[in-house]
Protein backbone atom coordinates (compact mmCIF):
# COMPACT_ATOMS: atom_id res chain seq x y z
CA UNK A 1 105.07 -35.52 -79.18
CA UNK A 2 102.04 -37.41 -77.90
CA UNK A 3 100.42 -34.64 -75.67
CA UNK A 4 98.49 -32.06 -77.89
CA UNK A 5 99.61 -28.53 -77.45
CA UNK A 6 97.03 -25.51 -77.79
CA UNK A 7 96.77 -22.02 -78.91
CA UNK A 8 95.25 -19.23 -80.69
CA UNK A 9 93.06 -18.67 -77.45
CA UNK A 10 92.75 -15.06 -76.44
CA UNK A 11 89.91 -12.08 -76.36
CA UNK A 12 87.51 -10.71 -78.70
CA UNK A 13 84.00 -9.19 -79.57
CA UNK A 14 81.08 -10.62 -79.74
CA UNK A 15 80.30 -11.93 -83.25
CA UNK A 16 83.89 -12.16 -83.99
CA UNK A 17 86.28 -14.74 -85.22
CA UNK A 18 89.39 -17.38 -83.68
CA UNK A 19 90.98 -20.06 -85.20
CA UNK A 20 92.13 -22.36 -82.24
CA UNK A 21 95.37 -24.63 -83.22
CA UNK A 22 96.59 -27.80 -82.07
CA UNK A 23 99.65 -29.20 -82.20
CA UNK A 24 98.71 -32.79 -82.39
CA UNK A 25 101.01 -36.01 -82.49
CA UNK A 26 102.65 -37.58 -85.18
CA UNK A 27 100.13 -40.58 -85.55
CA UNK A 28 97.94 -39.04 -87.79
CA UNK A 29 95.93 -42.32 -87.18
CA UNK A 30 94.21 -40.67 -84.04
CA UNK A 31 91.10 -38.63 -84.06
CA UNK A 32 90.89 -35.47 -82.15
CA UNK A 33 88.30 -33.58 -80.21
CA UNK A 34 87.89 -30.08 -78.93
CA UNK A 35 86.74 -29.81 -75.04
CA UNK A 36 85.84 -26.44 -73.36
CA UNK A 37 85.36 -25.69 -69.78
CA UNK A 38 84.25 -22.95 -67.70
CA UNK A 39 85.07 -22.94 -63.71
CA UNK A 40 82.49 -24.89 -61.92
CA UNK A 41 80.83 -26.97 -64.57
CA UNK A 42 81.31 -30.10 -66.35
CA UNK A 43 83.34 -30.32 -69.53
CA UNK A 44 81.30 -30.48 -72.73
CA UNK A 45 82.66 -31.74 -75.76
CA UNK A 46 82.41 -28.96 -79.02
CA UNK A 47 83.64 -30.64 -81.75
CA UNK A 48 85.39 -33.88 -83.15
CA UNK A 49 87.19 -34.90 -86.33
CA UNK A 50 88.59 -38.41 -87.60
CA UNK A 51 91.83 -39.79 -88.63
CA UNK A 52 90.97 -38.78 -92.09
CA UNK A 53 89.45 -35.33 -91.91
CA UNK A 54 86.15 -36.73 -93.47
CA UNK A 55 84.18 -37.67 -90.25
CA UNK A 56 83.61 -34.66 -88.45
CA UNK A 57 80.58 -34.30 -85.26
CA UNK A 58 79.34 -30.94 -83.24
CA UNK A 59 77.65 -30.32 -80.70
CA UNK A 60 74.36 -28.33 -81.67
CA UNK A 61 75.54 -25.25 -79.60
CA UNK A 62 77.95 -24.54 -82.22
CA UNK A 63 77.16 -26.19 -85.15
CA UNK A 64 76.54 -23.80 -88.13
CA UNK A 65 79.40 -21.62 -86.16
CA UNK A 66 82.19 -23.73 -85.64
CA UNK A 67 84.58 -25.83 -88.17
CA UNK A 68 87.20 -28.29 -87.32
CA UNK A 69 89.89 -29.19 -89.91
CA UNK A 70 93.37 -31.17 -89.93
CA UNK A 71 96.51 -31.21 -91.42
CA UNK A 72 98.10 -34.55 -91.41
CA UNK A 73 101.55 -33.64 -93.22
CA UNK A 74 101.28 -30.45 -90.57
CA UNK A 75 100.43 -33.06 -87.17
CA UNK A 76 98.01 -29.65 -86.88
CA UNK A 77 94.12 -29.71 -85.89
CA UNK A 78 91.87 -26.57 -86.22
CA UNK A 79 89.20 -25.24 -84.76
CA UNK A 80 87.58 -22.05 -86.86
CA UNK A 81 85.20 -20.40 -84.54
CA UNK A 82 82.64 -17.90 -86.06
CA UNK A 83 79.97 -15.74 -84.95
CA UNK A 84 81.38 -16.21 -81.26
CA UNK A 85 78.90 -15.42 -78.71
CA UNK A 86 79.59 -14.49 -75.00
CA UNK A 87 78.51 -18.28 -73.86
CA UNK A 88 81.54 -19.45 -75.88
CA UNK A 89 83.85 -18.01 -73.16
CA UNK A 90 85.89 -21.33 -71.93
CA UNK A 91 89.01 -23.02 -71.54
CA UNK A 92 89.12 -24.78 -74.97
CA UNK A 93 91.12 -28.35 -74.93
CA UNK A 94 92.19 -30.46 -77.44
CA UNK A 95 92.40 -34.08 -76.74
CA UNK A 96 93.14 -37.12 -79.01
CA UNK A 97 91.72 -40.26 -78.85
CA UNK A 98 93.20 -44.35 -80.46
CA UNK A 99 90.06 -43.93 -82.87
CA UNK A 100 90.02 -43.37 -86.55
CA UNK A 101 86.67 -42.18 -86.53
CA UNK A 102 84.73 -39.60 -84.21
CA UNK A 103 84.34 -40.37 -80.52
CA UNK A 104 82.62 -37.60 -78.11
CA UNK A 105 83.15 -39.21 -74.70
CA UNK A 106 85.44 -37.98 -72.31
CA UNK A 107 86.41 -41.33 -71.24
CA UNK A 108 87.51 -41.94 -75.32
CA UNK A 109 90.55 -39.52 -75.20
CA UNK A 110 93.84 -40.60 -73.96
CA UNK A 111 95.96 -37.36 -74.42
CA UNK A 112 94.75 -33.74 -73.04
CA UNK A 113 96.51 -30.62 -73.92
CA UNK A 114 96.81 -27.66 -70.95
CA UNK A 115 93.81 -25.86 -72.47
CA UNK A 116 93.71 -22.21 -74.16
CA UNK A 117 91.34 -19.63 -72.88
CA UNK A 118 88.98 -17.96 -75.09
CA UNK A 119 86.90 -14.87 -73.78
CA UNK A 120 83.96 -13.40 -75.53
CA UNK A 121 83.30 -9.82 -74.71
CA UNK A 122 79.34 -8.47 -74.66
């Protein structure tokens, strides 16, 4: 496959936990992002991760909260999300990009999955 398929999405508390999956392509050589949305405002990237699994970037509203991970042999890329606060509520999307190494621009991704929502209860 070449577009990225998501899930794990779903509802929970406050201060609780979701691991976000993404069923990425077979070129391992790409590097992968996570995108979230919310209706009405720009999409803001959360998190990227290289071909390798070594170079890894947040964005400082969830760094210290969030991990991303892959699993070559698995064509899989994680996103662990911690400590989830009510401002995390989004459409989360995984993209991938023709980069070995981390890219956070929109324009840099050539693949978008459908999305996965994610809903943070108060």
């Amino acid at each position: 496959q070449v577009q990225p398929v998501e899930s794990g999405g779903g509802l929970v508390q406050a201060g609780g936990s979701l691991r976000l999956s993404c069923a990425a392509s077979r070129r391992t050589f790409s590097s992968y992002g996570w995108f979230r949305q919310t209706p009405g405002k720009e999409r803001e990237f959360v998190a990227g991760i290289g071909w390798s699994g070594g170079d890894t970037y947040y964005a400082d509203s969830v760094k210290g909260r969030f991990t991303i991970s892959r699993d070559n042999a698995k064509n899989t890329v994680y996103l662990q999300m911690n400590s989830l606060k009510p401002e995390d509520t989004a459409v989360y999307y995984c993209a991938a990009a023709f980069s070995i190494t981390v890219v956070t621009g929109i324009g840099s991704y050539q693949y978008w999955g459908q999305g996965t929502q994610v809903t943070v209860s108060s």
